[in-house]
N, C-alpha and C. Protein backbone atom coordinates (compact mmCIF):
# COMPACT_ATOMS: atom_id res chain seq x y z
N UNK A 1 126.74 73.77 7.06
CA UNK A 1 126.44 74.79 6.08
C UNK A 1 125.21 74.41 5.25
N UNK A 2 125.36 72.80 4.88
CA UNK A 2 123.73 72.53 4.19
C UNK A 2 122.99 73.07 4.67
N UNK A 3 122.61 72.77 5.91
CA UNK A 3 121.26 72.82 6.89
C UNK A 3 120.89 74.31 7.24
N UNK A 4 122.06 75.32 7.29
CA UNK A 4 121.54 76.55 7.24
C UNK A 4 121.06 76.99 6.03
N UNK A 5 121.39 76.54 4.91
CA UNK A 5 121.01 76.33 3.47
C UNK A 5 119.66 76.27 3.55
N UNK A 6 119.60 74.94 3.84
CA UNK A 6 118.37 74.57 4.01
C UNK A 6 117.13 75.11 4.50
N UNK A 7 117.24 75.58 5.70
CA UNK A 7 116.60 76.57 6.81
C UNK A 7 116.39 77.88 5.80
N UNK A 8 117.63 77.99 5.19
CA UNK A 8 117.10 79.76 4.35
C UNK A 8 116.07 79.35 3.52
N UNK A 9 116.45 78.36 2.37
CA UNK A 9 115.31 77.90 1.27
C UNK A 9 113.90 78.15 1.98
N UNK A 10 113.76 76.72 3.28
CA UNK A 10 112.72 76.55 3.89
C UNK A 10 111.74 78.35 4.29
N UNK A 11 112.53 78.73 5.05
CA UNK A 11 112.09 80.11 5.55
C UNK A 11 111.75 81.07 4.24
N UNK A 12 112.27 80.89 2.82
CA UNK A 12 111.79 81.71 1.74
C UNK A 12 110.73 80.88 1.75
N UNK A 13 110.58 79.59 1.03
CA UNK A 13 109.47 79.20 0.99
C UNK A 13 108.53 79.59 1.60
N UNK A 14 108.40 79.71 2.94
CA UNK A 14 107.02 79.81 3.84
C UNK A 14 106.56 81.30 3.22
N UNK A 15 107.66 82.28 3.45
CA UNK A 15 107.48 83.28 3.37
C UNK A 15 106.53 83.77 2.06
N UNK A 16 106.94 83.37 0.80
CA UNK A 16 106.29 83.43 -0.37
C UNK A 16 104.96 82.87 -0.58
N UNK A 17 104.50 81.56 -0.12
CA UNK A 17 103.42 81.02 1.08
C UNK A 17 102.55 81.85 1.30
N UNK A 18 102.88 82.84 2.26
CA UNK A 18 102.09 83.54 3.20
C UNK A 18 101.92 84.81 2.15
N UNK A 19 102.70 85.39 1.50
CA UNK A 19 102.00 86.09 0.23
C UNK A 19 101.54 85.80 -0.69
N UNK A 20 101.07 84.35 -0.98
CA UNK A 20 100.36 83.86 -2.23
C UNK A 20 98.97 83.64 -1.40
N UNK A 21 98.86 83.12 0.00
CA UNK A 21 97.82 82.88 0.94
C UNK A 21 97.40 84.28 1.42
N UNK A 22 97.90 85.00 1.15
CA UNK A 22 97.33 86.26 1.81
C UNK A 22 96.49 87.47 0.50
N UNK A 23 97.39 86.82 -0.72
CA UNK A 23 96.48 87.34 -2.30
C UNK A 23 95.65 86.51 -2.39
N UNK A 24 95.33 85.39 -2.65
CA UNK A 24 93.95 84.43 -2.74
C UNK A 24 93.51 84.07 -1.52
N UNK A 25 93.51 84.93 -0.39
CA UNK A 25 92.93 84.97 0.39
C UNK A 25 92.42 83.58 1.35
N UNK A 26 93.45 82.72 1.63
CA UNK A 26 93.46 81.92 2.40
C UNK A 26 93.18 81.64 3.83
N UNK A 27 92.57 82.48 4.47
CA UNK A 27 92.43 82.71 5.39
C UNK A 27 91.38 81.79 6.38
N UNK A 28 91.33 81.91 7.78
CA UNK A 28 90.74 81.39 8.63
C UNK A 28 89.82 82.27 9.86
N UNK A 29 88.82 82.60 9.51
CA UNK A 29 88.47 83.64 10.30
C UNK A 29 88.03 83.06 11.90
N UNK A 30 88.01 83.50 12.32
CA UNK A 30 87.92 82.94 13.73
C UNK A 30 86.29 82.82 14.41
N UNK A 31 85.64 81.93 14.68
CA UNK A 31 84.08 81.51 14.85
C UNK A 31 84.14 81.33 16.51
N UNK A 32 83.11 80.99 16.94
CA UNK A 32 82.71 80.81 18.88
C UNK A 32 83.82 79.74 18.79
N UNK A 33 84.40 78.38 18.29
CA UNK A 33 85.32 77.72 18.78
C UNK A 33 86.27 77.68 18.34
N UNK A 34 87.22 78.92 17.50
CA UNK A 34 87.99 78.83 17.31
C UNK A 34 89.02 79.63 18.85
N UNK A 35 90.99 79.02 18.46
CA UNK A 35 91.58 79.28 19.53
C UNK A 35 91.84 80.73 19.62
N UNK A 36 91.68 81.40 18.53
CA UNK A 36 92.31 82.53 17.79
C UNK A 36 91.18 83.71 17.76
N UNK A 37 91.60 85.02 17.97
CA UNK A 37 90.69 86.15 17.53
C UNK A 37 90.50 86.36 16.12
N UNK A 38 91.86 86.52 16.18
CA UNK A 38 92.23 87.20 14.67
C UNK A 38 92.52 85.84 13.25
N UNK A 39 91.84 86.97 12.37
CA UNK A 39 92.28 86.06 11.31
C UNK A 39 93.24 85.36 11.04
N UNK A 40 93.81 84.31 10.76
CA UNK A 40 95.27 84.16 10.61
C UNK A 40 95.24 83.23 9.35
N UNK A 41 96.17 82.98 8.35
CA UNK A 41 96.38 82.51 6.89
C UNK A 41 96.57 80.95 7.49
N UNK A 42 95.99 80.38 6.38
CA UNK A 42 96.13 78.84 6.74
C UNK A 42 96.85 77.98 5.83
N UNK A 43 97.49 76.94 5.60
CA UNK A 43 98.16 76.07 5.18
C UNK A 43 99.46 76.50 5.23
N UNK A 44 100.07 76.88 6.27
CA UNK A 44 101.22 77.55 6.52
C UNK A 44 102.19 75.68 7.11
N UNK A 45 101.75 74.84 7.02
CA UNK A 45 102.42 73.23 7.36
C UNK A 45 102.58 72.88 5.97
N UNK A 46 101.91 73.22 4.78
CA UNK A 46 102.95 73.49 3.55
C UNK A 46 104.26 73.45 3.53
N UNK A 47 105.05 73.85 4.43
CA UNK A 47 106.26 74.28 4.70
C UNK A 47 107.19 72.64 4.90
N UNK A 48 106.09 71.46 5.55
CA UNK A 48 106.46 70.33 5.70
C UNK A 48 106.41 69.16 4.75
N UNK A 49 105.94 69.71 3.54
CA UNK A 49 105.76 68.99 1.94
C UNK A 49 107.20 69.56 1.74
N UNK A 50 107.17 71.22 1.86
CA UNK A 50 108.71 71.29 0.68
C UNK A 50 109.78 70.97 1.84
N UNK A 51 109.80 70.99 2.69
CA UNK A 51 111.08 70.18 3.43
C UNK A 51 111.16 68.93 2.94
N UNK A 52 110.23 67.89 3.05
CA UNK A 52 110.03 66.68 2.63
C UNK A 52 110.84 66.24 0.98
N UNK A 53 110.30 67.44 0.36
CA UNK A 53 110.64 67.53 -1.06
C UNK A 53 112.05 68.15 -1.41
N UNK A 54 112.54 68.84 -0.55
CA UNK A 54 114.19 69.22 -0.78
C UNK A 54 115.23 68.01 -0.10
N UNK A 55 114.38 67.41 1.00
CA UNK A 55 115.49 66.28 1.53
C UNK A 55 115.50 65.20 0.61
N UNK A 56 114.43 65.14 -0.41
CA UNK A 56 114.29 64.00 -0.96
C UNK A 56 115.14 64.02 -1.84
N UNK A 57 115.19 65.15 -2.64
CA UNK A 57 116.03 65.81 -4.08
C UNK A 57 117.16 65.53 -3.71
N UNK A 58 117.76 66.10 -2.33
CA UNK A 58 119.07 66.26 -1.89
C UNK A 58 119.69 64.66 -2.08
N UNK A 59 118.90 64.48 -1.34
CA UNK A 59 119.25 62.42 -0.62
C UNK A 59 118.84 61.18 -1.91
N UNK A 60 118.93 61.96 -3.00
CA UNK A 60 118.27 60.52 -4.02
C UNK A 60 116.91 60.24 -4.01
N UNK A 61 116.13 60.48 -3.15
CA UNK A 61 114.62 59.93 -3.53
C UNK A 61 114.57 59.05 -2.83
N UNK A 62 115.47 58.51 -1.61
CA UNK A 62 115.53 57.20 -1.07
C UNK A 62 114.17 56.72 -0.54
N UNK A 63 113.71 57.46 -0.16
CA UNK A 63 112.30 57.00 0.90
C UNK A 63 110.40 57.01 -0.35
N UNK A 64 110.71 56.79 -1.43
CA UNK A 64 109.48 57.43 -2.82
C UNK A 64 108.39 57.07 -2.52
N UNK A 65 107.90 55.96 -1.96
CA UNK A 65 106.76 55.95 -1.14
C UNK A 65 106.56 56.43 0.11
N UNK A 66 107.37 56.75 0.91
CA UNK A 66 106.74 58.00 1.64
C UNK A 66 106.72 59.45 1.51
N UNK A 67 107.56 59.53 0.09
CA UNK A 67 107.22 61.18 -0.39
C UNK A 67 105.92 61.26 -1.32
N UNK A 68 105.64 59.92 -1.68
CA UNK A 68 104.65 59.91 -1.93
C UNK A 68 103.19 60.06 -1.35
N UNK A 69 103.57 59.32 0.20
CA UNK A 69 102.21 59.48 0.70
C UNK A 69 102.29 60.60 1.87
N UNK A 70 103.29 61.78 1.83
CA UNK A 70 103.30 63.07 2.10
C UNK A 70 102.72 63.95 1.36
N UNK A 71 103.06 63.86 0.18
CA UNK A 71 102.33 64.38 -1.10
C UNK A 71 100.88 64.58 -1.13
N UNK A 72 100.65 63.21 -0.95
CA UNK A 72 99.10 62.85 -1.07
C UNK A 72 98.33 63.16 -0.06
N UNK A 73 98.97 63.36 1.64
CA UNK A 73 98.37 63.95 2.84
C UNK A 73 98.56 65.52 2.93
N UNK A 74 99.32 65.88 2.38
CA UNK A 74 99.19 67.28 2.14
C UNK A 74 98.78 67.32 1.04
N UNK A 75 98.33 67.38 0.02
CA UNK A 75 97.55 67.74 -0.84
C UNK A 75 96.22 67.48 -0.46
N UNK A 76 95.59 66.82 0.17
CA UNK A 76 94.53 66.67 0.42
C UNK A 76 94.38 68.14 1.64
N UNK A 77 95.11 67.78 2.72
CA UNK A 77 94.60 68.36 3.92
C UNK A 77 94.83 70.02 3.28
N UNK A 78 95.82 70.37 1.60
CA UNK A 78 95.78 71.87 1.46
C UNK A 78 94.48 72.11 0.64
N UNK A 79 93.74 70.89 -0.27
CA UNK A 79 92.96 71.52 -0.95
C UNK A 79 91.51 71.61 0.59
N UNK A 80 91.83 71.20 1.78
CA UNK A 80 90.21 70.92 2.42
C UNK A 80 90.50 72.20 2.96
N UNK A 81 92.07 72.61 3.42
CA UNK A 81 92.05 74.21 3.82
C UNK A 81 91.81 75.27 3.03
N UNK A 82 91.61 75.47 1.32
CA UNK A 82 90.62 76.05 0.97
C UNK A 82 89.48 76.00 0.75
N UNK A 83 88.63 74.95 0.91
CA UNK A 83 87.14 74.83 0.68
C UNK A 83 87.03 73.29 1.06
N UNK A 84 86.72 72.93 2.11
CA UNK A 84 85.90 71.98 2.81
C UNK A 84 85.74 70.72 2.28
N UNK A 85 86.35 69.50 2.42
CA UNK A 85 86.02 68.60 1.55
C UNK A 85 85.12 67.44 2.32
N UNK A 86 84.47 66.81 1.59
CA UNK A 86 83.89 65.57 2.48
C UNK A 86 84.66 64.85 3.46
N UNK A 87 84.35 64.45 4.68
CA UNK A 87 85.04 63.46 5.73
C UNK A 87 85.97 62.58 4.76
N UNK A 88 85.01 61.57 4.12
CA UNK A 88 84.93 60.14 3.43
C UNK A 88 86.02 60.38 2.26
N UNK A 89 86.34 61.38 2.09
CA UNK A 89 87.20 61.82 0.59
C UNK A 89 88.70 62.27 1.39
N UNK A 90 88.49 62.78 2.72
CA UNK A 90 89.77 62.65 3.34
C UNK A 90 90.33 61.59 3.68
N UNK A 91 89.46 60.86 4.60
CA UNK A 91 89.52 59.22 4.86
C UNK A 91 90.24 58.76 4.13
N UNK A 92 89.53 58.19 2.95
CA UNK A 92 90.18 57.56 1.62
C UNK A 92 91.39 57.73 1.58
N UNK A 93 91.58 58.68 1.29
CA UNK A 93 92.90 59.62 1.06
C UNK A 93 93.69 59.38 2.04
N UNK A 94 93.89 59.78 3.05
CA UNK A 94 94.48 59.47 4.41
C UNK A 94 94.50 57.52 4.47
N UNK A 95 93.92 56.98 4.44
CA UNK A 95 93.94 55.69 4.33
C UNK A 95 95.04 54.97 3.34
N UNK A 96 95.34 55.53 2.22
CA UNK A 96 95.86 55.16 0.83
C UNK A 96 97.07 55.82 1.47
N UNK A 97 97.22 57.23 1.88
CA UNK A 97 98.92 57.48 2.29
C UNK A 97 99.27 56.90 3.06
N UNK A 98 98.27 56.77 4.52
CA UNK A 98 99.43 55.96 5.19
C UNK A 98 99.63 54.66 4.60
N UNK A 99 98.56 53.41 4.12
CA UNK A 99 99.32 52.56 2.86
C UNK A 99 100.59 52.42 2.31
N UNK A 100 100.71 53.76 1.72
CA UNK A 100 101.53 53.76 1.69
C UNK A 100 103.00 54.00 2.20
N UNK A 101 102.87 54.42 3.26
CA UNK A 101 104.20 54.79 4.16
C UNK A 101 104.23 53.28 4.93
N UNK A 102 102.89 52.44 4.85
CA UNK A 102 103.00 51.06 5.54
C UNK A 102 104.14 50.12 4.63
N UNK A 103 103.80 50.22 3.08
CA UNK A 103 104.24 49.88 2.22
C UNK A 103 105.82 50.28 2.08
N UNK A 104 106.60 51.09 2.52
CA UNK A 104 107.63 51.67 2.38
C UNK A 104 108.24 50.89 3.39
N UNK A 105 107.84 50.90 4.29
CA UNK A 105 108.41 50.49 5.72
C UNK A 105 108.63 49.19 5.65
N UNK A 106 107.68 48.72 4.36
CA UNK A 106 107.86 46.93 4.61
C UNK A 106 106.76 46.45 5.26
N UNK A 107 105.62 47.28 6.13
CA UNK A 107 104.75 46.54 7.38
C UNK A 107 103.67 45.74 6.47
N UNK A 108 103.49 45.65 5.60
CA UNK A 108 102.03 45.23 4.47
C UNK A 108 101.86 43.72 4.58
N UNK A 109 102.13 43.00 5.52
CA UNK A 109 101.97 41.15 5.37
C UNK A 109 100.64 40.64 5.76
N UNK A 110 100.19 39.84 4.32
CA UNK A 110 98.87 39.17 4.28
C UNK A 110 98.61 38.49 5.66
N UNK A 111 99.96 37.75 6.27
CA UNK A 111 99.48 37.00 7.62
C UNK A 111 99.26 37.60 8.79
N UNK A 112 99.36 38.90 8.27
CA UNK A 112 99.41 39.95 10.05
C UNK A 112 98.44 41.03 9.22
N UNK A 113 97.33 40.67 9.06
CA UNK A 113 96.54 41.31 7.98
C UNK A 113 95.66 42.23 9.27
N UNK A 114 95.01 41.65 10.29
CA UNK A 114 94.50 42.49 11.32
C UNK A 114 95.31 43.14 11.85
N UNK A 115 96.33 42.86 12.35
CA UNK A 115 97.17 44.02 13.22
C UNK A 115 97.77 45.54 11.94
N UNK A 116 97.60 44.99 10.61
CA UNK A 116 98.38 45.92 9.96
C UNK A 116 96.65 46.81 9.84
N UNK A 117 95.73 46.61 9.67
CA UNK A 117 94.00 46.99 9.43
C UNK A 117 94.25 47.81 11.14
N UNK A 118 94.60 47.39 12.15
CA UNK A 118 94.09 47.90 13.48
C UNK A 118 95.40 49.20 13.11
N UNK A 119 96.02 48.86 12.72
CA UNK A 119 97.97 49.92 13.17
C UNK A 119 97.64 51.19 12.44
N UNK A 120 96.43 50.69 10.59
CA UNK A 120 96.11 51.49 9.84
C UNK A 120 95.17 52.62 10.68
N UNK A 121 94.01 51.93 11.25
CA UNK A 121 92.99 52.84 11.82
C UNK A 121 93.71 53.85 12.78
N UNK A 122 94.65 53.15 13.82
CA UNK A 122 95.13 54.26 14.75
C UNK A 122 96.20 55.75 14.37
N UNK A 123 97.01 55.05 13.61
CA UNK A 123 97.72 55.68 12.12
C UNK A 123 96.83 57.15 11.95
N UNK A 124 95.63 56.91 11.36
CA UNK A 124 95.08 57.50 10.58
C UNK A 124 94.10 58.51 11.62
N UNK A 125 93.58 57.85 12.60
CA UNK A 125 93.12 58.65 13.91
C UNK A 125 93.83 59.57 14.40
N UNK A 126 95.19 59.23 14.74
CA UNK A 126 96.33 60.00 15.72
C UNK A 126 96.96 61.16 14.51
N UNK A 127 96.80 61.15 12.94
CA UNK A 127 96.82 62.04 12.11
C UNK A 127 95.67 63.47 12.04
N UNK A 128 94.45 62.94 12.16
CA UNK A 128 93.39 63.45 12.52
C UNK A 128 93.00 64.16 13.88
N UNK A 129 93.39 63.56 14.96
CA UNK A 129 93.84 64.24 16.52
C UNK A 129 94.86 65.67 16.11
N UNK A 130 95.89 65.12 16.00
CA UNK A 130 96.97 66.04 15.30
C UNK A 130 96.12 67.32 14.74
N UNK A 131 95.25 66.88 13.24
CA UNK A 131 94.98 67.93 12.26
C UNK A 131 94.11 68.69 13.35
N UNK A 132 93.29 68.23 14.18
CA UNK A 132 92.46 68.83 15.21
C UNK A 132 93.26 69.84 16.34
N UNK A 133 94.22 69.01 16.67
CA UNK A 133 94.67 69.89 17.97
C UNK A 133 95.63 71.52 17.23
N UNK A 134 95.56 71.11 15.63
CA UNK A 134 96.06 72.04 15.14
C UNK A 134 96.11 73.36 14.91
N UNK A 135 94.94 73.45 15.17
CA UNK A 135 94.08 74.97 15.40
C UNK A 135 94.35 75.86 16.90
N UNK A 136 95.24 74.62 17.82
CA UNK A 136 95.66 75.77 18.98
C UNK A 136 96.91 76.03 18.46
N UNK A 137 96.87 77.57 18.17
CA UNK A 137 98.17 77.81 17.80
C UNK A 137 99.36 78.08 18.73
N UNK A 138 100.68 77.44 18.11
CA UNK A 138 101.56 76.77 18.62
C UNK A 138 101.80 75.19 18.93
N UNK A 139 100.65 75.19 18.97
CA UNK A 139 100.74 73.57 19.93
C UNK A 139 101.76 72.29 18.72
N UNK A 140 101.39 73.43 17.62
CA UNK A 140 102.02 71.93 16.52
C UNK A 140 103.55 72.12 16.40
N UNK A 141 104.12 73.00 16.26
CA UNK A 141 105.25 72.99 16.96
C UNK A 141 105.77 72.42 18.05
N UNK A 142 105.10 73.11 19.17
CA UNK A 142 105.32 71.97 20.12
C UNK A 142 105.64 70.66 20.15
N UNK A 143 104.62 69.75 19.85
CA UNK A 143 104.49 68.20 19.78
C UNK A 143 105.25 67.91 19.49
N UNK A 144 105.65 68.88 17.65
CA UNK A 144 106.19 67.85 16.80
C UNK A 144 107.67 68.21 17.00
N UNK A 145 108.19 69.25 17.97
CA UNK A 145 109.90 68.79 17.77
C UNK A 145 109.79 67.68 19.55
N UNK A 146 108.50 67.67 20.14
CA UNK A 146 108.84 66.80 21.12
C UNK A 146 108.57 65.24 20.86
N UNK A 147 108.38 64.89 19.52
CA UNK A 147 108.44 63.97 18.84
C UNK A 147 109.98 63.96 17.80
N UNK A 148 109.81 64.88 17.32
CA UNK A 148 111.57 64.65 16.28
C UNK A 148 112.72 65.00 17.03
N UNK A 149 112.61 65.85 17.96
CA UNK A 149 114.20 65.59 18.44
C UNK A 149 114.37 64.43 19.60
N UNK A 150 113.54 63.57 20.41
CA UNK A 150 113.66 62.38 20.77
C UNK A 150 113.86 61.28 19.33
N UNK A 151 113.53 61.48 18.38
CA UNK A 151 113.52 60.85 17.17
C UNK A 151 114.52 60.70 16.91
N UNK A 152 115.34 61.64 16.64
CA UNK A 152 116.68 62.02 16.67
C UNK A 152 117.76 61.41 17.44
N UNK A 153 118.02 61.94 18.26
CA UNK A 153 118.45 61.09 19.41
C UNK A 153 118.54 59.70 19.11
N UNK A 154 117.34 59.12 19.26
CA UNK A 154 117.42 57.83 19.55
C UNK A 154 117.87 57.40 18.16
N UNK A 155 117.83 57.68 16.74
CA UNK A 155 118.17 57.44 16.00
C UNK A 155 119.94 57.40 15.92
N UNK A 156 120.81 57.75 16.46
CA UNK A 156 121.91 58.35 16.74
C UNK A 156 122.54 56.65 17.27
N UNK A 157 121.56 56.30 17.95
CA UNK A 157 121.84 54.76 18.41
C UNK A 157 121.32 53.50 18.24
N UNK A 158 120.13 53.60 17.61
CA UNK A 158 119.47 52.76 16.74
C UNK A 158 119.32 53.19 15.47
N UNK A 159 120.03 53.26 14.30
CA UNK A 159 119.71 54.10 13.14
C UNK A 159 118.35 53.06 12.27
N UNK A 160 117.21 53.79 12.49
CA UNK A 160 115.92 53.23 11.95
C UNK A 160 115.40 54.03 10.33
N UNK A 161 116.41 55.37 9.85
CA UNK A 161 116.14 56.20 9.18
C UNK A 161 117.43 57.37 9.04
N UNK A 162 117.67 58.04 8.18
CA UNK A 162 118.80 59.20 7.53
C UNK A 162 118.13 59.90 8.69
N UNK A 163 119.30 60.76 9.35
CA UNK A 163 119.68 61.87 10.34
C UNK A 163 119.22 62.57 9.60
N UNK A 164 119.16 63.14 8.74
CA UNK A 164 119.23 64.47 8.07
C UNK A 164 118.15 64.80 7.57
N UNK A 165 117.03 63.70 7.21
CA UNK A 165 115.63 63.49 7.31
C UNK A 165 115.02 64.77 8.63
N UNK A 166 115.81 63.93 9.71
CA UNK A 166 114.65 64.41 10.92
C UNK A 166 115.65 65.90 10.91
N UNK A 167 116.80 66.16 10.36
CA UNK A 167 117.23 67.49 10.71
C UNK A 167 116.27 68.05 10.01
N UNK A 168 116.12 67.99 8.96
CA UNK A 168 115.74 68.57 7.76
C UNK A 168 113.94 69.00 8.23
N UNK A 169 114.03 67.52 9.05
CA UNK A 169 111.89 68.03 9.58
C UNK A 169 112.15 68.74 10.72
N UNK A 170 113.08 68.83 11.73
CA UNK A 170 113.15 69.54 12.68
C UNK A 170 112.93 71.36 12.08
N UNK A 171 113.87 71.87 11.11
CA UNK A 171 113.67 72.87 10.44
C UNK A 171 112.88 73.32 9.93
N UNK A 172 112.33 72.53 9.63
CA UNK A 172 110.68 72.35 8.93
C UNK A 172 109.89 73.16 9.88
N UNK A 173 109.87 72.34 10.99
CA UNK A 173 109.08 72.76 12.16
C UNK A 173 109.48 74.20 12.84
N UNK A 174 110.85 74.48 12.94
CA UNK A 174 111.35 75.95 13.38
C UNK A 174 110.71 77.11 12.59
N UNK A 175 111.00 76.58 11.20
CA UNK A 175 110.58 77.65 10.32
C UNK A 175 108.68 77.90 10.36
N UNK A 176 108.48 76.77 10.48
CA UNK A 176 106.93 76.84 10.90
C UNK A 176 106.61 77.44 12.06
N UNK A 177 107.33 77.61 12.96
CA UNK A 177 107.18 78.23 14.04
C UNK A 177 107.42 79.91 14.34
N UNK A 178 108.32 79.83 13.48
CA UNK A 178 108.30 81.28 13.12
C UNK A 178 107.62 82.57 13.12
């Protein structure tokens, strides 16, 4: 019963979203390389901050550095989806969240200082691939429940993280799909 709970919240959310993006005019018009004809409203993965932010409320706050550096990757990647921000100012940014989700996890040790510098760069690349392949629409859906429900799963028998996390992002993603 939570989780359909949940799913309703989530699905208002987007919805209200797409009428605040559609009055200030959020939009993405479609150029020679875009996947799309038609206009379509952008920062609609918004939807994966307030999932993030209701599991957190729900569950205690257990995970605060990585709601933190969700926070900080969506806020960045919503203010560059209204007006364009420098590479180097995303970077940064993107660099400092995952930091911090390194930091959460525990991975941050001075003696494994290159492998945590190499884990950072790919981290932060394979985020950027992602934000790229994002523009074929659908595709992010795709990926990402063929990433969270193997997540899932395997969590079921190695518990590495709260179930209800990846339920909670799985929904995320439905409702985004929507």
């Amino acid at each position: 019963m939570l989780y359909l709970l949940i799913f309703v919240l989530l699905l208002m959310a987007e919805l209200i979203y797409f009428r605040l993006a559609d009055k200030c005019n959020i939009i993405d018009k479609p150029n020679q390389r875009s996947s799309h004809s038609k206009v379509v409203l952008r920062g609609g993965g918004v939807i994966f901050l307030v999932g993030t932010w209701v599991w957190s409320c729900l569950y205690g706050f257990q995970y605060p550095w990585m709601l933190a550096a969700v926070t900080l990757a969506a806020g960045i990647s919503f203010v560059d989806d209204i007006h364009s921000l420098p590479d180097s100012l995303r970077l940064v940014v993107q660099f400092v969240a995952m930091g911090l989700m390194f930091y959460q996890l525990d991975i941050l040790h001075l003696d494994m200082w290159w492998i945590v510098l190499l884990a950072l760069i790919v981290c932060v690349g394979a985020t950027n691939i992602i934000n790229f392949m994002d523009g074929v629409n659908g595709i992010t859906g795709g990926y990402s429940l063929a990433v969270l429900v193997p997540l899932l799963l395997m969590n079921r028998k190695i518990q590495f993280m709260e179930s209800s996390f990846l339920i909670v992002a799985i929904l995320s993603v439905v409702v985004f799909c929507l």
